[in-house]
Structures are given as C-alpha cells and as structure tokens.
Protein backbone atom coordinates (compact mmCIF):
# COMPACT_ATOMS: atom_id res chain seq x y z
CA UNK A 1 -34.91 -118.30 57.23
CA UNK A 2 -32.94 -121.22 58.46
CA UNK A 3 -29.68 -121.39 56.73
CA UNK A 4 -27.95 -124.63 56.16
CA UNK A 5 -24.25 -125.28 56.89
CA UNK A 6 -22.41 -125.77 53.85
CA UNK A 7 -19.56 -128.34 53.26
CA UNK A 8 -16.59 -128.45 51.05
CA UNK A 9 -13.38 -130.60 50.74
CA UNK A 10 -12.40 -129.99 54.14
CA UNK A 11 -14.73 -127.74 56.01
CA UNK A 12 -18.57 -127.93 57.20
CA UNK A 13 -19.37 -123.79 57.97
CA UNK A 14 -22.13 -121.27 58.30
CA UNK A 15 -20.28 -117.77 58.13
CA UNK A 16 -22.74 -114.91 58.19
CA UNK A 17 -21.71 -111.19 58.54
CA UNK A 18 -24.06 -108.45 59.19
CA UNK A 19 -21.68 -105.13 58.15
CA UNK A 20 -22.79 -101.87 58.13
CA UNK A 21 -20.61 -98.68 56.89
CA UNK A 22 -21.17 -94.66 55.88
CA UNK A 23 -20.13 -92.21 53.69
CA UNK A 24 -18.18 -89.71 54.90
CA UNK A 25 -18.89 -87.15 57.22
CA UNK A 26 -22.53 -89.15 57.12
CA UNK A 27 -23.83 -87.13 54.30
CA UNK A 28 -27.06 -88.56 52.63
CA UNK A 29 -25.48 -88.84 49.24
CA UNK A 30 -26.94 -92.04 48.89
CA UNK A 31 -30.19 -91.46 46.87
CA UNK A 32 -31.52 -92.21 43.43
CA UNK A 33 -29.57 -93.19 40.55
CA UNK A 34 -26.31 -93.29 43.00
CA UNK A 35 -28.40 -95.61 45.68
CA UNK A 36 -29.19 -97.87 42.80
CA UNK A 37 -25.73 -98.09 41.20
CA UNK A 38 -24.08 -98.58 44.78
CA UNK A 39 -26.52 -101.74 45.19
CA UNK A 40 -25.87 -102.60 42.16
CA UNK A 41 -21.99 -103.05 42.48
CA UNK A 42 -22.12 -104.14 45.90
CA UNK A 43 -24.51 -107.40 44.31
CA UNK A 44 -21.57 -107.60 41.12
CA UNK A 45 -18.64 -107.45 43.86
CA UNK A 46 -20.39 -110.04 46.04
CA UNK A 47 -21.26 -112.31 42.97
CA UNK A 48 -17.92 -112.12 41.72
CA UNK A 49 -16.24 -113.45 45.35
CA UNK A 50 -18.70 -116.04 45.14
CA UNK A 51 -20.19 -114.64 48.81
CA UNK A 52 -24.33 -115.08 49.08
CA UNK A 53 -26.25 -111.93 49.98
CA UNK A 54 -29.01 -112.24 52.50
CA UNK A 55 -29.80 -108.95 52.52
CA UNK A 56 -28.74 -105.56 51.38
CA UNK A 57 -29.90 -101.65 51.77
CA UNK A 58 -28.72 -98.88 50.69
CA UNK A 59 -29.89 -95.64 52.82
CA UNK A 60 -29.39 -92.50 52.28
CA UNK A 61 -26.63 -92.04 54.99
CA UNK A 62 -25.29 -96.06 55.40
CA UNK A 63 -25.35 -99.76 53.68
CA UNK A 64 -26.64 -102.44 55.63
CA UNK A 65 -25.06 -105.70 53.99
CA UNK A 66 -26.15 -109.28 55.67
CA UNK A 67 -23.70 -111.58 53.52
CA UNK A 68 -23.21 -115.22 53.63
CA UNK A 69 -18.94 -115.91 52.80
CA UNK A 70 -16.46 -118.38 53.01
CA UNK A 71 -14.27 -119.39 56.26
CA UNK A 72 -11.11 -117.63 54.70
CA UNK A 73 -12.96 -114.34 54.03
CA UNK A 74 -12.66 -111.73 56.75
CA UNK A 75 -15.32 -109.33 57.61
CA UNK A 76 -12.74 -106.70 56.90
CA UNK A 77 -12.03 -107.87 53.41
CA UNK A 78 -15.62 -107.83 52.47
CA UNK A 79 -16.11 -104.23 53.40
CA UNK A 80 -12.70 -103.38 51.49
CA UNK A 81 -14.12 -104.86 48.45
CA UNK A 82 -17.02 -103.48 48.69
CA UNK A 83 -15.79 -100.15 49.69
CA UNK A 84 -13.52 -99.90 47.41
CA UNK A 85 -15.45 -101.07 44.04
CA UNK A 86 -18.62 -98.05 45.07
CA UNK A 87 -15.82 -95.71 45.48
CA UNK A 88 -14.10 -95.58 42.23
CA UNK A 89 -17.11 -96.44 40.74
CA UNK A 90 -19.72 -93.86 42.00
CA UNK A 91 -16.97 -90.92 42.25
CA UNK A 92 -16.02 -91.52 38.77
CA UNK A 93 -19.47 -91.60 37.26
CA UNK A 94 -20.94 -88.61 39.73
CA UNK A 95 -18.99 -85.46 40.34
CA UNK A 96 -21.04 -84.72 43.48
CA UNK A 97 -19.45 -87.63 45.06
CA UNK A 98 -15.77 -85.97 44.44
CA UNK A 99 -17.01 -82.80 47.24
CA UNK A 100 -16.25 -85.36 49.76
CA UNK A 101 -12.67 -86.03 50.72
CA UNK A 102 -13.54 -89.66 50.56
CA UNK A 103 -16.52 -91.53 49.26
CA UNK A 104 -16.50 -94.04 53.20
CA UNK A 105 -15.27 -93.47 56.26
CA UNK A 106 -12.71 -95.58 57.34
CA UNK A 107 -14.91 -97.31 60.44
CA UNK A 108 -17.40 -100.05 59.86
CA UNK A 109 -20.03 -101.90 61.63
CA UNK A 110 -19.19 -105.88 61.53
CA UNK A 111 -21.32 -108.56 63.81
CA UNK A 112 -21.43 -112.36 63.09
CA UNK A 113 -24.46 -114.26 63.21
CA UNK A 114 -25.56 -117.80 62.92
CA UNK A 115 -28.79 -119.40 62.70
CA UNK A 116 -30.67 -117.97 65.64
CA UNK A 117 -29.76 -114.45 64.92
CA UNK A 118 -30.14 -114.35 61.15
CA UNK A 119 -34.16 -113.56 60.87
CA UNK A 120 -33.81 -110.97 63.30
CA UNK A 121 -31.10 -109.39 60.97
CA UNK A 122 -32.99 -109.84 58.03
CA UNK A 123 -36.20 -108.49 59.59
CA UNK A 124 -34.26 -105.05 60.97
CA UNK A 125 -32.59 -105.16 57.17
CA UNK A 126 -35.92 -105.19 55.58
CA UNK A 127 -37.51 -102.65 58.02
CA UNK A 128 -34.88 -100.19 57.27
CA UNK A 129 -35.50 -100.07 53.58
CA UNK A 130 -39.18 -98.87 54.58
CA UNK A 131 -38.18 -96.13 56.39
C-alpha cells in the first residue's frame, strides 16, 4: 500500500507509527469478548483524534497498532490514549482484569515508518493475527 503525503495549511507529511505494548506481567488476558472490546476502543480512541489506522491486532499477550497521525502527535501520546481508554474501560467492565496491578506495562514498542517500510509492517501485522 503506497500511502500518499497529506497536506494542510502549512504542512505536507506522512507520519506513520508502528507501536506495540503488553499487559502486565505479559499475561494473555487478551482473548474473547475482552480482545474484541480492546479493538474496539482502540478504533473509537483513534477515530476520535482523527489518526488513520493501518492496521491493528490484538493478541493474546500484546497490541500491534500501525497508525497513520498528525505531525504534532507523539508516538508517546498515542499509546497514552490508547492505554489509558482500554484500561478504565476493560478493568471496569471485567473483574479479571482488576488481578493485575495494572492493566499495561509502562514500556512500549514505537518505530516510524514511511513508504518503503509500511507493507512490510502491514504484512507482519496481518500475519500475526493468524497465528
């Protein structure tokens, strides 16, 4: 997938983030209904910030998330967002979740990419939901 640069007012940019992150302690609590409720508010979050996803899946133990954002939005602040929404969210609405001290850990996975790299992300994405 070639991605085109988009323009605005004042900028021409192509900001791509492959982040990855885990719950804590890696525990595989991310199955079923909870898997599909995390994707889900990880998709709402994203739409809300107006940031495009490319690709997203949720594993049992991690969340691959290949987003497309704006110039001003950090890598950091997309995981916080994210992060934090699935964590008041999923611990509120499934007790299990509230055995962990914390729904993440505080470490991520963050990598930029551009037009060369982005299939290759997307392909590794996509093969990871198979597994």
């Amino acid at each position: 997938m070639e991605l085109d640069y988009q323009r605005d007012e004042h900028r021409i940019h192509l900001i791509v983030y492959h982040l990855v992150w885990t719950p804590k302690r890696r525990k595989a609590v991310l199955t079923g209904l909870i898997a599909k409720d995390c994707k889900a508010l990880i998709e709402a979050k994203c739409a809300e910030q107006g940031w495009k996803i490319l690709e997203l899946a949720v594993q049992p133990d991690h969340v691959h998330l290949f987003v497309r954002a704006w110039p001003i939005t950090s890598a950091a602040e997309i995981v916080k967002e994210c992060k934090g929404v699935t964590s008041h969210e999923l611990r509120g609405k499934y007790p299990i979740l509230k055995r962990l001290p914390s729904m993440w850990t505080r470490s991520y996975f963050a990598a930029t990419a551009g037009n060369v790299s982005s299939e290759a992300i997307q392909r590794y994405i996509a093969a990871q939901k198979g597994m």
